[in-house]
Protein backbone atom coordinates (compact mmCIF):
# COMPACT_ATOMS: atom_id res chain seq x y z
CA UNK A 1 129.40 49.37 -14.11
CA UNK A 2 127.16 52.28 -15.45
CA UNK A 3 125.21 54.23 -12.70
CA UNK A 4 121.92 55.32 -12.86
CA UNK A 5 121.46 58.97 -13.96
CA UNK A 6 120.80 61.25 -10.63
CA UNK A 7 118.46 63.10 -11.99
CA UNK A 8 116.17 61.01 -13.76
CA UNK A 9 116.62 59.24 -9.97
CA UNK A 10 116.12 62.54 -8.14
CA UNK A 11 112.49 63.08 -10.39
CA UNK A 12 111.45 59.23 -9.46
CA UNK A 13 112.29 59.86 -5.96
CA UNK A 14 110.32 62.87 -5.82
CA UNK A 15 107.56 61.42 -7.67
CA UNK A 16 107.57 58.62 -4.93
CA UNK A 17 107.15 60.93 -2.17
CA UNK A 18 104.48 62.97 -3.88
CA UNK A 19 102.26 59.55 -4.53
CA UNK A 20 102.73 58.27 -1.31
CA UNK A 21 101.79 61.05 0.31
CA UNK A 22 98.38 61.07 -2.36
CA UNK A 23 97.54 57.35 -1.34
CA UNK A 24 97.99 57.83 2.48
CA UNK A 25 98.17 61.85 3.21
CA UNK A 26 98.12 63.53 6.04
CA UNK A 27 101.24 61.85 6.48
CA UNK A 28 104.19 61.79 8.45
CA UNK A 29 107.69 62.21 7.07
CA UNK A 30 109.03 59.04 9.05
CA UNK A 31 106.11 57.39 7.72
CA UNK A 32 107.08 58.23 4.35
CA UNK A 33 110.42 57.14 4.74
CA UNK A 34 109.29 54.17 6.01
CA UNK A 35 107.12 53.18 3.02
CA UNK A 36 109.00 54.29 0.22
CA UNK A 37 112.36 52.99 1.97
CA UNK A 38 114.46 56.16 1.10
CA UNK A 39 116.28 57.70 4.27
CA UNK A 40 114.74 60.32 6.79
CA UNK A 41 116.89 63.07 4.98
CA UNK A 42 116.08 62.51 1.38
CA UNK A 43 112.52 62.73 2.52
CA UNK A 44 112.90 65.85 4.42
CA UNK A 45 115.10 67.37 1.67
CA UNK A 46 112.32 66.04 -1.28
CA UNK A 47 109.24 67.72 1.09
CA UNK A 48 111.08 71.14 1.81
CA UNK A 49 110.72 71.43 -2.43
CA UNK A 50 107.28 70.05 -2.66
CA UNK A 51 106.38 72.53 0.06
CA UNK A 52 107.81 75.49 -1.85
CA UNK A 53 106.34 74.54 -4.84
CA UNK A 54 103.14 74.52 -3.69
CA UNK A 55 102.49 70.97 -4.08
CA UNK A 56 101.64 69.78 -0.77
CA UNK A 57 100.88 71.71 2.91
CA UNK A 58 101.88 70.83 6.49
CA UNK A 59 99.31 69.86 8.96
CA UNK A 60 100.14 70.86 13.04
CA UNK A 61 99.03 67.97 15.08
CA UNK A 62 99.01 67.72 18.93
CA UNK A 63 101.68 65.08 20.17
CA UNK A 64 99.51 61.48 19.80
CA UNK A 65 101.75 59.56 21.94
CA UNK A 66 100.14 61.18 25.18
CA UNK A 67 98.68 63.46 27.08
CA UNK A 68 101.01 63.96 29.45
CA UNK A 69 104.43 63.94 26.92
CA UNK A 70 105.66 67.35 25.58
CA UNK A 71 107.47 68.41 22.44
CA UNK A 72 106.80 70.13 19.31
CA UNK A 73 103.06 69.82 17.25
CA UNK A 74 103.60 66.49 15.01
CA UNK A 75 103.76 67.67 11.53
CA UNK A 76 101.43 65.35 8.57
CA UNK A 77 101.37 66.71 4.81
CA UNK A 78 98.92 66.27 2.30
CA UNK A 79 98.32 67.15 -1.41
CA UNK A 80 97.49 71.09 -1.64
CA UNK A 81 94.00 70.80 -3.64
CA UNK A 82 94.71 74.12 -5.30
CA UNK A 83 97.76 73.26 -6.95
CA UNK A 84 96.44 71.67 -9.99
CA UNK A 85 92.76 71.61 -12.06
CA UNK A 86 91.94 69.21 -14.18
CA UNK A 87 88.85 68.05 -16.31
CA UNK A 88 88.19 64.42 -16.96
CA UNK A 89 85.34 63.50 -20.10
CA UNK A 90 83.96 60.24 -20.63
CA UNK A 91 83.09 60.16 -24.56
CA UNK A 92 80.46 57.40 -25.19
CA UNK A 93 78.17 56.69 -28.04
CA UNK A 94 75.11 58.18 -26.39
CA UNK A 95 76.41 60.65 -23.77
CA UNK A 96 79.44 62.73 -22.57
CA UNK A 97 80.22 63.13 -18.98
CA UNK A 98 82.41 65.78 -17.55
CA UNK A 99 84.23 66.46 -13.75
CA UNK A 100 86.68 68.72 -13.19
CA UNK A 101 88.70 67.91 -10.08
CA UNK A 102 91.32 69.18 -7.64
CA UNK A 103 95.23 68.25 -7.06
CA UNK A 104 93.58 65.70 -5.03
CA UNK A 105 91.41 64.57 -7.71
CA UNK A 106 88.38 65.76 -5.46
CA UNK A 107 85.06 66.48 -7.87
CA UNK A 108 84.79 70.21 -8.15
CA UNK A 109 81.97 70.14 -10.97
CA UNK A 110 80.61 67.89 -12.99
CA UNK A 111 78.52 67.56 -15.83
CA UNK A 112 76.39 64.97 -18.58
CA UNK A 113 75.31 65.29 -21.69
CA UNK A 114 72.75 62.42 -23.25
CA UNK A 115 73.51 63.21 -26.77
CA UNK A 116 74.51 60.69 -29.48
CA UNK A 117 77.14 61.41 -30.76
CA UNK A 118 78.84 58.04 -32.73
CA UNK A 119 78.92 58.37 -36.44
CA UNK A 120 79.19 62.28 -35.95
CA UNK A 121 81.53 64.22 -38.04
CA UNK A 122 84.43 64.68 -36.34
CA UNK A 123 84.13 68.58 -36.21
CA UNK A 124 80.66 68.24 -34.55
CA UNK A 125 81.91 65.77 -32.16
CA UNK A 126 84.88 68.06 -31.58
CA UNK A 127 82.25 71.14 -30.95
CA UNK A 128 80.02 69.10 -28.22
CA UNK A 129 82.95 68.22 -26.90
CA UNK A 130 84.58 71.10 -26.29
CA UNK A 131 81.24 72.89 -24.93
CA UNK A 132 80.94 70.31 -22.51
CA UNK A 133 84.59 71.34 -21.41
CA UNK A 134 83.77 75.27 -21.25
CA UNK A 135 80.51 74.21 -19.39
CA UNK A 136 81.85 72.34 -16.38
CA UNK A 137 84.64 74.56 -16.09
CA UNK A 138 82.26 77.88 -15.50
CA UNK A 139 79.75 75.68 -13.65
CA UNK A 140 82.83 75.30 -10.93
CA UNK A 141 82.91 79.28 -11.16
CA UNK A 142 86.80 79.19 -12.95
CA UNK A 143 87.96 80.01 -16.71
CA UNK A 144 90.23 77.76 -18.97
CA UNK A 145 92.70 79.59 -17.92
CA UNK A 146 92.72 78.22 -14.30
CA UNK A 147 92.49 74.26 -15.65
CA UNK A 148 95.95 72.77 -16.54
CA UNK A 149 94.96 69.87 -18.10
CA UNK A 150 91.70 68.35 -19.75
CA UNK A 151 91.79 64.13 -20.80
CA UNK A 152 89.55 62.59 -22.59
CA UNK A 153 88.38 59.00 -22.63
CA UNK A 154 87.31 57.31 -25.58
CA UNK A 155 86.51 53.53 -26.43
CA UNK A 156 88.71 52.20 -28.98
CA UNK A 157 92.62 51.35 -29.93
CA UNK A 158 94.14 55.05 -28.62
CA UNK A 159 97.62 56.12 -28.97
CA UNK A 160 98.08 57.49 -25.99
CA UNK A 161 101.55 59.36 -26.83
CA UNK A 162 100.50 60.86 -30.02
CA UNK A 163 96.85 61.79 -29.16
CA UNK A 164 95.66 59.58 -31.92
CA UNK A 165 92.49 58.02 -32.01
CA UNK A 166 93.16 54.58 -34.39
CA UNK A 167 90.04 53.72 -34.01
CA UNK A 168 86.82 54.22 -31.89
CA UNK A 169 83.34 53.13 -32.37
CA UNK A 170 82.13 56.53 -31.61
CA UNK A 171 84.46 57.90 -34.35
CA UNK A 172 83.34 57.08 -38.22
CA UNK A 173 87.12 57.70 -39.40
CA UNK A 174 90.08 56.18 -38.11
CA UNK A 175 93.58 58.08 -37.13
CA UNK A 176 92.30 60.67 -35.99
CA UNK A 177 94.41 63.16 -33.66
CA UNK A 178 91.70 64.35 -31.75
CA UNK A 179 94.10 65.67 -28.96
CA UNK A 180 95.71 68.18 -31.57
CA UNK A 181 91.88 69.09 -32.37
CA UNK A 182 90.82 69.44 -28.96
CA UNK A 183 94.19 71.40 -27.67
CA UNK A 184 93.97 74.05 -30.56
CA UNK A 185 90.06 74.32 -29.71
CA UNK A 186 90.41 74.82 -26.03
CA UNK A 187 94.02 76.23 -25.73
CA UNK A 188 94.92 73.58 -22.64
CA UNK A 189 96.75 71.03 -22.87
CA UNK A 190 94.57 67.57 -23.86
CA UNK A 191 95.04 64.35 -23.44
CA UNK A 192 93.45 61.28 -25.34
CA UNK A 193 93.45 58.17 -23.06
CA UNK A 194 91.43 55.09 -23.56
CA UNK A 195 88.09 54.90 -21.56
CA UNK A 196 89.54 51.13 -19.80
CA UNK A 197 92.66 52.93 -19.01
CA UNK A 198 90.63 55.79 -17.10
CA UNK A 199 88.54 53.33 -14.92
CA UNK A 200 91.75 51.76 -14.22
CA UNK A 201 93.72 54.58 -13.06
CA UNK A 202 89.91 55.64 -11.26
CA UNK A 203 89.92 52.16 -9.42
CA UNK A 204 93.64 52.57 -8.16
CA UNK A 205 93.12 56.14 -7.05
CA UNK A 206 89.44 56.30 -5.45
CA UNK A 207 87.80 52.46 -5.84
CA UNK A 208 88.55 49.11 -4.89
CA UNK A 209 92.22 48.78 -5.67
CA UNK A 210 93.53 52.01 -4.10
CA UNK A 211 95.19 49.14 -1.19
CA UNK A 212 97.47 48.09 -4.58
CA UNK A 213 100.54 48.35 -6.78
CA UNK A 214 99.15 45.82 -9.22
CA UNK A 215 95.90 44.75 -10.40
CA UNK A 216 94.06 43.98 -13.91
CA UNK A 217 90.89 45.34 -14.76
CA UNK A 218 88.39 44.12 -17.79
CA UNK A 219 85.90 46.65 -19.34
CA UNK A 220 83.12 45.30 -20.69
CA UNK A 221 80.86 48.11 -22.89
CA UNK A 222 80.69 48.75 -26.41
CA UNK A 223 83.94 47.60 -26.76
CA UNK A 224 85.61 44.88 -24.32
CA UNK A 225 88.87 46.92 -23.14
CA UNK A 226 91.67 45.81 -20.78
CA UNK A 227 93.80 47.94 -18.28
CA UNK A 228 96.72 46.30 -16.28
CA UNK A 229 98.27 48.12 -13.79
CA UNK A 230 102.03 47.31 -12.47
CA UNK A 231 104.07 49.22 -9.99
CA UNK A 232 101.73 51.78 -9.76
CA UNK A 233 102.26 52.25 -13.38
CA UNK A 234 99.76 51.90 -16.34
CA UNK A 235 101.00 49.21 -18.90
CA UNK A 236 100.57 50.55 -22.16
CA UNK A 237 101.65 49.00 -25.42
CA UNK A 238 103.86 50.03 -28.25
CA UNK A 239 103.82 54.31 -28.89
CA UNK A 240 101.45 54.37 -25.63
CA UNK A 241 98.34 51.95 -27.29
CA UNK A 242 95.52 50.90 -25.24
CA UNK A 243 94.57 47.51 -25.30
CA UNK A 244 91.48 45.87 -27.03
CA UNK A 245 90.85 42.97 -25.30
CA UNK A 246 87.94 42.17 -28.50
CA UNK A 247 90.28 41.48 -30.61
CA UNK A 248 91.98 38.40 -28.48
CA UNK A 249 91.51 35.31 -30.25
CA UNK A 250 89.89 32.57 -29.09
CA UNK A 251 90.30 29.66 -31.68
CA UNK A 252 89.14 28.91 -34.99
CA UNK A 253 86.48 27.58 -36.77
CA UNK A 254 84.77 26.80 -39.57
CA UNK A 255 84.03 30.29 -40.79
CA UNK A 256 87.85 31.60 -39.54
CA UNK A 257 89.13 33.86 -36.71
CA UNK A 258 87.09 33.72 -33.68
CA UNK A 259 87.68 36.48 -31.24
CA UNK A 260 86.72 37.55 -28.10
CA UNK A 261 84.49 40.28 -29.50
CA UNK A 262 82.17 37.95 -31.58
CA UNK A 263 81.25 36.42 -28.35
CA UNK A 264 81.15 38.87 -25.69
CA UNK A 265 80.96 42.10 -27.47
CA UNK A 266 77.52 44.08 -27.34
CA UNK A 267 76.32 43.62 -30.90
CA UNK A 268 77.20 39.72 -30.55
CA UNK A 269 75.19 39.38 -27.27
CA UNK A 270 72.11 41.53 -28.65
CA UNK A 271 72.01 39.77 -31.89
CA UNK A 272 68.45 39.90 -33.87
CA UNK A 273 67.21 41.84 -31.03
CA UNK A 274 68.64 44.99 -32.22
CA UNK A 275 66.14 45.10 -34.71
CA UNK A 276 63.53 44.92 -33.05
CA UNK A 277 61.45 48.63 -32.53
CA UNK A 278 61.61 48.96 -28.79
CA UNK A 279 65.47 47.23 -28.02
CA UNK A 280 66.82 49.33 -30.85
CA UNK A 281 65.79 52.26 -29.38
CA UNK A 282 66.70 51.22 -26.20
CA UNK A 283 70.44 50.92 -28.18
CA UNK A 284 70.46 54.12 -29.52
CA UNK A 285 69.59 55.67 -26.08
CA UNK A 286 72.28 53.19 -24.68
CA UNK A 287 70.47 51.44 -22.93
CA UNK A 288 70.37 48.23 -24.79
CA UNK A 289 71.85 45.94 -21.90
CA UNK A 290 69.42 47.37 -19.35
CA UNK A 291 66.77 46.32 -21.47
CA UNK A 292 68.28 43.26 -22.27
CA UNK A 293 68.15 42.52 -18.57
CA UNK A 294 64.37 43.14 -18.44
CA UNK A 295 63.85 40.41 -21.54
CA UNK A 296 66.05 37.77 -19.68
CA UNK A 297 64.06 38.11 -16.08
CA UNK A 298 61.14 37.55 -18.61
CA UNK A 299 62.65 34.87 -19.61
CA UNK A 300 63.79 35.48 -22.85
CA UNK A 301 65.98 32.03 -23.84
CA UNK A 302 67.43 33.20 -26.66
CA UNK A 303 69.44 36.37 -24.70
CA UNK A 304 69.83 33.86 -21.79
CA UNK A 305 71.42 31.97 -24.47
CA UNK A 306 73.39 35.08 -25.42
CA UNK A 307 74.76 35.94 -21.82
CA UNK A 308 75.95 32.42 -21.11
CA UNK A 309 77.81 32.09 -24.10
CA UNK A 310 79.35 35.91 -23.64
CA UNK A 311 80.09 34.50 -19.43
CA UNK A 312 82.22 31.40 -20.42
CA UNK A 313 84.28 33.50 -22.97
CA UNK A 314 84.75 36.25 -20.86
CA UNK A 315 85.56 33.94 -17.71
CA UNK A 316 88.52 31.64 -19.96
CA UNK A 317 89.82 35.23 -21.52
CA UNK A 318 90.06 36.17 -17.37
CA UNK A 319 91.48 32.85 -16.36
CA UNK A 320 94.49 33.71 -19.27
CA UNK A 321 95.05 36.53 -18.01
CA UNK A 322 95.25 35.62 -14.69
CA UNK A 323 97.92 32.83 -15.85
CA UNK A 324 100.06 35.33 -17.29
CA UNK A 325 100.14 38.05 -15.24
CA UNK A 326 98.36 36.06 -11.53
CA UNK A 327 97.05 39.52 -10.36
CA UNK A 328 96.40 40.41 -7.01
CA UNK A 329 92.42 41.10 -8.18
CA UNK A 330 90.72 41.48 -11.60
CA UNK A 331 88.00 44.18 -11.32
CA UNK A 332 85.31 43.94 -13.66
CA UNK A 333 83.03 47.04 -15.07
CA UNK A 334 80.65 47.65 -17.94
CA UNK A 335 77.26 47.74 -19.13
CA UNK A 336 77.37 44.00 -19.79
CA UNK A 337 77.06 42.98 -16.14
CA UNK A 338 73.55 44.32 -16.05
CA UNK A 339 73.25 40.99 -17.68
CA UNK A 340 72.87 39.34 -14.15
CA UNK A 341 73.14 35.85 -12.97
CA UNK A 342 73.21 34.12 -16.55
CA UNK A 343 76.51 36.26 -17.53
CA UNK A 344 77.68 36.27 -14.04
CA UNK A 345 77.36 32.43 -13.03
CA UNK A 346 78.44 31.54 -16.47
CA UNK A 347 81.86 33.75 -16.24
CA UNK A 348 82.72 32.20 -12.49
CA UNK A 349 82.03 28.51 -13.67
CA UNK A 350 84.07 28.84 -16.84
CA UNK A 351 86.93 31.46 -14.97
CA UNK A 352 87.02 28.20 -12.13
CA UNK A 353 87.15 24.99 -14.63
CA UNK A 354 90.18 26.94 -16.11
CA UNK A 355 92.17 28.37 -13.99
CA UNK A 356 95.21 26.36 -13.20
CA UNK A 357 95.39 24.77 -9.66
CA UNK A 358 98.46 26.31 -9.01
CA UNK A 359 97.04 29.62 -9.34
CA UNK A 360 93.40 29.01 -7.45
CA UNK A 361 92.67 31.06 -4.93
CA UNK A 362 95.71 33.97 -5.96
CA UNK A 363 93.29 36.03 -7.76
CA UNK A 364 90.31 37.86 -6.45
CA UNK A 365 87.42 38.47 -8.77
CA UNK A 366 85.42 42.14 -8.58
CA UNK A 367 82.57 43.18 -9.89
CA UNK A 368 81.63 46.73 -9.90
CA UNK A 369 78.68 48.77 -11.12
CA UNK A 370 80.46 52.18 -11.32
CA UNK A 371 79.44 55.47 -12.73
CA UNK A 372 79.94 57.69 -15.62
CA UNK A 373 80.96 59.97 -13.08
CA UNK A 374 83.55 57.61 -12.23
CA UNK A 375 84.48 56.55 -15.12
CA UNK A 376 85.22 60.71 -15.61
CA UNK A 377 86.79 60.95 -12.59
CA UNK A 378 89.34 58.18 -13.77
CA UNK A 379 89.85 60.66 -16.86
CA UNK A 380 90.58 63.28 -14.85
CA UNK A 381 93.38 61.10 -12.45
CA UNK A 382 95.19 60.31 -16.01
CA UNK A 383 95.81 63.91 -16.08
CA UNK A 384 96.94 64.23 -12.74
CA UNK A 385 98.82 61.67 -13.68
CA UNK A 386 100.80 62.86 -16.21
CA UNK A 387 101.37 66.45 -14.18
CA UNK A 388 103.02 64.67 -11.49
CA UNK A 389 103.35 60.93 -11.89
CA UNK A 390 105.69 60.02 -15.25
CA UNK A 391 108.85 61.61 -14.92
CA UNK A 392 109.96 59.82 -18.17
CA UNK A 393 107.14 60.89 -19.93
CA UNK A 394 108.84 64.29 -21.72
CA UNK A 395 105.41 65.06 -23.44
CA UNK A 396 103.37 65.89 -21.27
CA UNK A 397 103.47 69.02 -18.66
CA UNK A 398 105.73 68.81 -15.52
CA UNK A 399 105.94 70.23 -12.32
């Protein structure tokens, strides 16, 4: 019987001790032991390194147990904030948001830009961009030379691996390898991660599943995106690709292929409206769905229409996902629920008519409003990520 390889085991076992002690730091070694099951001396041997590295610092407690008991200060660790910088971008059609963060993926500056950008030549993109970078970097009084790595999340089919962008709506060419652009540009290393993928990772570090090893989550903006978390892990598909949950189909009909996208997607919810002089340039601005929101407590039928229609496809392309995979919790986010009640009532009634009855009640449904800073922030934990997280990911930088 083949044995695993002891040092790819050593690196997963370090990596172990290193997350647990960034979910639930200050911590105790017993307490580490005790939640990642390995014994009291491979934790004490795996801290001893992290402590010379740099990567983590002891904490002198007073004994808890009691007043009157005696014995040595009880020792906790936690993540050393200064061992790592980082800057996280959120690259939309109409904006770019910036953080940079700590080791402990605490915001140390951050920064937004309401410029549109889609349908940009790459090279100007590339030049905002990278400003935006320099910017929030000196705003936190540092250099370049003080960030380790900078990710950036786009919409779109990304290949995470590669850096390639295969496609993007803010992007008017496709295959692009905008993380060979942006690396020679700002001479740090730079990753290219999907915008769903960084809420995802955001939501399991600092949101509402930070209490779980698995979870889904559904992005719902420009383009409908899907991140699905396992282990602690990010799924990703073939060569590292992000998931575009637009192009699920849904059936067929008269006039072919009918996909998620033609339903629920932004342009497909808007319709004629984005003709019209004040909505489209609410859309340029992007801030079509807020002012969609305005027309449908006025009573506009025809977007009430819209949002129902976009709900029950969204809520039976939840309730398949939840048959596959029966997460813990689905966590919703996107410009789309600023739809309100007609999207939102419409998605529960059509997630509860199909979900199986075996699976009712497994699956709790979230919906959150979050940030661009968030959304950022989530770009800057997939960087943090890769320094410290993949130990099978020989690409990326390692500690």
């Amino acid at each position: 019987m083949k044995t695993a390889d002891p040092e790819l085991m050593r690196a997963i076992n370090r990596l172990n001790v290193l997350d647990t002690i960034r979910r639930h730091g200050p911590i105790a070694r017993v307490e580490i032991s005790e939640r990642t099951e390995l014994s009291t001396t491979t934790v004490s041997a795996i801290t001893a390194s992290l402590l010379d590295d740099g990567l983590i610092l002891p904490r002198h407690e007073g004994d808890i147990r009691n007043e009157a008991a005696r014995g040595r200060p009880r020792v906790m660790l936690e993540l050393n904030p200064d061992a790592a910088r980082v800057v996280g971008a959120k690259i939309a059609a109409s904006r770019l948001v910036f953080v940079l963060t700590d080791f402990r993926g605490d915001v140390l500056s951050k920064l937004t830009l309401p410029i549109r950008i889609d349908r940009q030549p790459i090279t100007v993109i590339a030049d905002l961009v990278e400003d935006g970078v320099r910017r929030c970097v000196v705003d936190a009084g540092l250099s370049l030379e003080d960030v380790d790595s900078v990710c950036l999340g786009l919409p779109g089919v990304i290949e995470h691996r590669t850096g390639h962008v295969r496609s993007s709506p803010v992007f008017r060419d496709t295959n692009v390898d905008f993380a060979s652009e942006m690396t020679a540009r700002l001479g740090t290393s730079t990753i290219i991660e999907s915008d769903a993928h960084a809420i995802t990772l955001a939501h399991h570090w600092f949101g509402k599943a930070r209490d779980l090893e698995d979870m889904v989550l559904i992005s719902l903006e420009q383009t409908l995106g899907l991140g699905v978390l396992h282990g602690n892990q990010l799924f990703r598909g073939a060569g590292g690709l992000s998931h575009n949950l637009g192009d699920l189909v849904l059936g067929t009909g008269s006039q072919g292929t009918v996909r998620l996208s033609s339903q629920a997607g932004e342009s497909a919810i808007l319709g004629e409206h984005q003709a019209d002089g004040r909505f489209a340039e609410a859309i340029r601005l992007g801030r079509g769905m807020a002012h969609a929101q305005a027309l449908i407590k006025a009573e506009d039928n025809v977007l009430i229409g819209a949002a129902v229609r976009a709900g029950e496809a969204v809520g039976l392309t939840i309730a398949n996902i939840v048959t596959l995979f029966a997460p813990p919790r689905v966590i919703l986010v996107g410009s789309s629920l600023a739809l309100g009640e007609p999207f939102l009532n419409s998605l529960r009634d059509a997630y509860a008519l199909a979900i199986p009855p075996s699976l009712k009640g497994v699956t709790e449904l979230i919906f959150d409003d979050s940030t661009d800073d968030f959304w950022a922030q989530g770009a800057a934990a997939v960087a943090l990520y890769e320094l410290y997280e993949s130990p099978w990911n020989t690409t990326g930088p390692a500690l």
